[in-house]
Protein backbone atom coordinates (compact mmCIF):
# COMPACT_ATOMS: atom_id res chain seq x y z
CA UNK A 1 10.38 19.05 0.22
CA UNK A 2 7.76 17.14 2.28
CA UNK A 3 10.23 14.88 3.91
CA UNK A 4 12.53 15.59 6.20
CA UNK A 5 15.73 16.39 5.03
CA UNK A 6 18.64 14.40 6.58
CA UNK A 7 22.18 14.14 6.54
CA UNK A 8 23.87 11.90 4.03
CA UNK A 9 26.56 9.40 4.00
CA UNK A 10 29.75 8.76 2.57
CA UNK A 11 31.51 5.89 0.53
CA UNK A 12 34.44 4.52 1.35
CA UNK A 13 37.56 4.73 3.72
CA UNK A 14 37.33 8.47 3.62
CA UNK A 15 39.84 9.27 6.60
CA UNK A 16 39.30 11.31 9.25
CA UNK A 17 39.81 14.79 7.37
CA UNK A 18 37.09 13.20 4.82
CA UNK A 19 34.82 12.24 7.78
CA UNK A 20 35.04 15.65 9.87
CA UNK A 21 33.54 17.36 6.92
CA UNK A 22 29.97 17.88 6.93
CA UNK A 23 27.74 15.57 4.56
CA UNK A 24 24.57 16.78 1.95
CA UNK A 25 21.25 16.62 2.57
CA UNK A 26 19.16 13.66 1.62
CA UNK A 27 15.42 13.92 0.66
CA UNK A 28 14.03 10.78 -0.33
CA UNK A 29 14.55 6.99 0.66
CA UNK A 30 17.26 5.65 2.45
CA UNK A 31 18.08 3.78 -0.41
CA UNK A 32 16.55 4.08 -4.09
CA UNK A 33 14.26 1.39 -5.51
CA UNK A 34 16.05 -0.83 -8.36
CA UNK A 35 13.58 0.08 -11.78
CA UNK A 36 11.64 -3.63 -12.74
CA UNK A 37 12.56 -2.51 -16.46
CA UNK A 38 16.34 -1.70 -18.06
CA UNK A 39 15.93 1.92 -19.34
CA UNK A 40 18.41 3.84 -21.38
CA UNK A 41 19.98 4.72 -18.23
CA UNK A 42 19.44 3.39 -14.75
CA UNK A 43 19.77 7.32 -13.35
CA UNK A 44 19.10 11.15 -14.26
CA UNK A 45 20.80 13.51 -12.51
CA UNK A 46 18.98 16.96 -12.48
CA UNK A 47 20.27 20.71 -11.77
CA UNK A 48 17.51 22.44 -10.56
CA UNK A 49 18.06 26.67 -10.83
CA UNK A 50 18.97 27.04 -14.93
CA UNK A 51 17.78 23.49 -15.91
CA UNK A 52 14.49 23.42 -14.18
CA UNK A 53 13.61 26.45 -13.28
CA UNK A 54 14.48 30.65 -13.93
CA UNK A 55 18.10 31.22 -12.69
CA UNK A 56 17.38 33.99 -10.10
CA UNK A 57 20.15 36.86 -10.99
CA UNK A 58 23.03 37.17 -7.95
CA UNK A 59 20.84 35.47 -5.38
CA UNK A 60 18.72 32.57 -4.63
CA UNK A 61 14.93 31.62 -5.13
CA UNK A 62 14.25 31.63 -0.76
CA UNK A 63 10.73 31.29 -1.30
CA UNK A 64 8.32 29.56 -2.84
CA UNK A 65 6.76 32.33 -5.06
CA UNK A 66 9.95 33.04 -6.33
CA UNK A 67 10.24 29.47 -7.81
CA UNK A 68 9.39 30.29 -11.90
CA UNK A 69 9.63 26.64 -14.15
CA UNK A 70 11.11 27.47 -17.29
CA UNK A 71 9.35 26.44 -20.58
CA UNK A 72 8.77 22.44 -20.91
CA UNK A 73 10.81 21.65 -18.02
CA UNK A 74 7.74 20.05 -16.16
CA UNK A 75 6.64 18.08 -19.61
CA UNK A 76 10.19 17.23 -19.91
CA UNK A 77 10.33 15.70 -16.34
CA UNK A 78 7.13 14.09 -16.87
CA UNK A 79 8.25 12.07 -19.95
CA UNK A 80 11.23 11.09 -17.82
CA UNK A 81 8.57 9.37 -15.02
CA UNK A 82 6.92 8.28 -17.77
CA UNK A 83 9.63 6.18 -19.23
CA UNK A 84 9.81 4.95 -15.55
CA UNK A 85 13.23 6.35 -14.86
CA UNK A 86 14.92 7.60 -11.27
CA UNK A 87 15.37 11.00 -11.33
CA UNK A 88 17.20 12.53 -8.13
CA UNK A 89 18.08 16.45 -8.09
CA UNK A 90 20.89 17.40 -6.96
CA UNK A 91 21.58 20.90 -5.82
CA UNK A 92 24.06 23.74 -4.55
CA UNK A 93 21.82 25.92 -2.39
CA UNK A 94 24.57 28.31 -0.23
CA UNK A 95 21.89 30.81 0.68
CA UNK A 96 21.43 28.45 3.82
CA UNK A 97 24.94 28.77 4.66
CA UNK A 98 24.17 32.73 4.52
CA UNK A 99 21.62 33.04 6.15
CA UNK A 100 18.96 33.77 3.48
CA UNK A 101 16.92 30.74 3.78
CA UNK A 102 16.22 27.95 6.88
CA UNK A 103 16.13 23.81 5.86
CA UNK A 104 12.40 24.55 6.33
CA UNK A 105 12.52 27.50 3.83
CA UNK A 106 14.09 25.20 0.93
CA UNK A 107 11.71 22.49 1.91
CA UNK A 108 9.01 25.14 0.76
CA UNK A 109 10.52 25.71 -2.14
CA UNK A 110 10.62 22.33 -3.43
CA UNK A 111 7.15 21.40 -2.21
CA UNK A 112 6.57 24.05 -5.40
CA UNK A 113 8.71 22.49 -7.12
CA UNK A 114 7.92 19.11 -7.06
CA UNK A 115 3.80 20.30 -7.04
CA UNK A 116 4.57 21.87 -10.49
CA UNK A 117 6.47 18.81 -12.05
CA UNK A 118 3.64 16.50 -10.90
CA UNK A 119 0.82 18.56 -12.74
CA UNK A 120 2.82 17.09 -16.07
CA UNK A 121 3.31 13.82 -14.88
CA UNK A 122 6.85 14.20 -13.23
CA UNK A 123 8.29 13.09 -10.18
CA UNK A 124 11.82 13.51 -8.84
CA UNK A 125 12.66 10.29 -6.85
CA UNK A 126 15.20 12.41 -4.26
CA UNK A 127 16.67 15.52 -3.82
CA UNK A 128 20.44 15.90 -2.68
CA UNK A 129 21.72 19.24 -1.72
CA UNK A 130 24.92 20.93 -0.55
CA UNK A 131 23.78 23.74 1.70
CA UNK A 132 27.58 24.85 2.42
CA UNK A 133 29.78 27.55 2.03
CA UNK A 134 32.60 27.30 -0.82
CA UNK A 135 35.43 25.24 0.43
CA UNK A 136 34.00 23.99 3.97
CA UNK A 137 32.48 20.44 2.44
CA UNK A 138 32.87 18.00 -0.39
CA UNK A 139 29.59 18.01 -2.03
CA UNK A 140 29.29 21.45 -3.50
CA UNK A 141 29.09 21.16 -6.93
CA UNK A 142 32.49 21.17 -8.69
CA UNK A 143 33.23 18.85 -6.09
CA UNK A 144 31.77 15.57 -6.58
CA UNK A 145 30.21 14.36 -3.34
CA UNK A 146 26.15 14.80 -3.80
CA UNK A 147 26.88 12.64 -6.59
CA UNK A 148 28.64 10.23 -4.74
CA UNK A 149 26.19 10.16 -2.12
CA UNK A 150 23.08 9.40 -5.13
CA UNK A 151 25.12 6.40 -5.85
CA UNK A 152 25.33 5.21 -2.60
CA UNK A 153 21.81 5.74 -2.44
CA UNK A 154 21.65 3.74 -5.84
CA UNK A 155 24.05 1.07 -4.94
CA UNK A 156 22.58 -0.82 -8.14
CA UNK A 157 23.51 2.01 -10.55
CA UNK A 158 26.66 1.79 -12.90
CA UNK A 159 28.02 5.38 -13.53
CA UNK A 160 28.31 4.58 -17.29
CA UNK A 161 24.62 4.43 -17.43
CA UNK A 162 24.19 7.46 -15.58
CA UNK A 163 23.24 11.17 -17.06
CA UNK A 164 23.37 14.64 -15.15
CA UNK A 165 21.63 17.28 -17.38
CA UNK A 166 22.47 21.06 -16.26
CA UNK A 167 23.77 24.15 -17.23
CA UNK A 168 26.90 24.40 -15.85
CA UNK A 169 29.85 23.51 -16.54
CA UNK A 170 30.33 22.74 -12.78
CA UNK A 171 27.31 20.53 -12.96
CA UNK A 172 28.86 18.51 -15.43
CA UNK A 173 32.45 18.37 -14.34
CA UNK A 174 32.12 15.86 -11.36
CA UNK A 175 30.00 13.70 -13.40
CA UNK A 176 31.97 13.47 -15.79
CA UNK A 177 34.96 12.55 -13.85
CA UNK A 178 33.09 9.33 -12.15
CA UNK A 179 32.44 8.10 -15.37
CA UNK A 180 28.82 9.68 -16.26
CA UNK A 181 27.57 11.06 -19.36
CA UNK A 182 26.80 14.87 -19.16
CA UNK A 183 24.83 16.77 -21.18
CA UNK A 184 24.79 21.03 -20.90
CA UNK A 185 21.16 22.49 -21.04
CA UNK A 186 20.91 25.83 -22.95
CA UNK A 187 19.02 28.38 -24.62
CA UNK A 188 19.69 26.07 -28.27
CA UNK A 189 19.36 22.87 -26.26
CA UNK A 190 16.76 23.17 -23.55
CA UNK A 191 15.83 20.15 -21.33
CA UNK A 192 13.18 19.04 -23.60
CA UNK A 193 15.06 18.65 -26.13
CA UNK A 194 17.77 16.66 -24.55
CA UNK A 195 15.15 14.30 -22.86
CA UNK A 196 14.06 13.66 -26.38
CA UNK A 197 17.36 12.27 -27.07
CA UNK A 198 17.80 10.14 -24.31
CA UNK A 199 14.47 8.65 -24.31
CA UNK A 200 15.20 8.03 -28.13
């Protein structure tokens, strides 16, 4: 990522267990731009390893030659920019809590990242991640704090008009439950496809 990554917030009277807990990491503007146009949704939501790129087996792409795009995932990201919509990732990445990669490390890797959407067109608008260990913060992914932290970042957003594409059933869980529409990526219904859809 070429900015740097900082800490996020939180909504809310969270309480001081809520508080003590540490927050995601935020890579893009303190707050997100309001679109001039009314889309089909005012926010994508965007798993990265599985939706965007090559799952890597038991471990985690720590490098940036290790980052493989899967088929149309860059055109499909493109048409998404495109049709002038936000699109924030949002991310479990644990190998920092092991040990396997630094912040600087996973900046690296989505410098490739975002350098391979942009040769189609795309653009991702932010990037939150939860570089955590299971069960030591809220925002790892079934828990539903990096997307709580996009809309705080989105404070014009309604969660009805919001749609996380992954390929997870973890990914989709916490969107679900603050009101978003989800949408599994698979083998039978890759990304392109389900960008077709929503762009209509």
């Amino acid at each position: 990522m070429g900015a740097r990554l900082v800490r996020g917030g939180r909504r809310g009277h969270a309480g001081a267990a809520l508080s003590a807990l540490p927050a995601p990491w935020w890579d893009g503007p303190p707050l997100l731009p309001e679109p001039d146009g009314r889309g089909p949704v005012d926010l994508v939501l965007l798993d990265r390893d599985g939706t965007l790129n090559v799952q890597v087996e038991g471990g985690y792409v720590t490098r940036p030659e290790e980052l493989r795009l899967l088929p149309g995932a860059a055109d499909a990201v493109g048409r998404l920019t495109a049709a002038g919509l936000t699109t924030v990732l949002v991310t479990n990445q644990r190998g920092v809590a092991r040990g396997l990669m630094t912040a600087a490390d996973l900046r690296a890797v989505h410098d490739r990242l975002r350098a391979g959407l942009a040769a189609a067109g795309g653009r991702l608008d932010a990037v939150a991640v939860c570089p955590h260990e299971r069960g030591t913060c809220r925002c790892r992914k079934p828990r539903p704090g990096l997307f709580e932290e996009v809309l705080r970042r989105a404070p014009w957003a309604e969660p009805g008009r919001c749609v996380m594409l992954g390929d997870k059933p973890g990914d989709l869980a916490p969107a679900e439950g603050l009101g978003m529409r989800a949408e599994g990526v698979s083998p039978s219904r890759p990304l392109s496809g389900l960008v077709t859809d929503l762009l209509g």
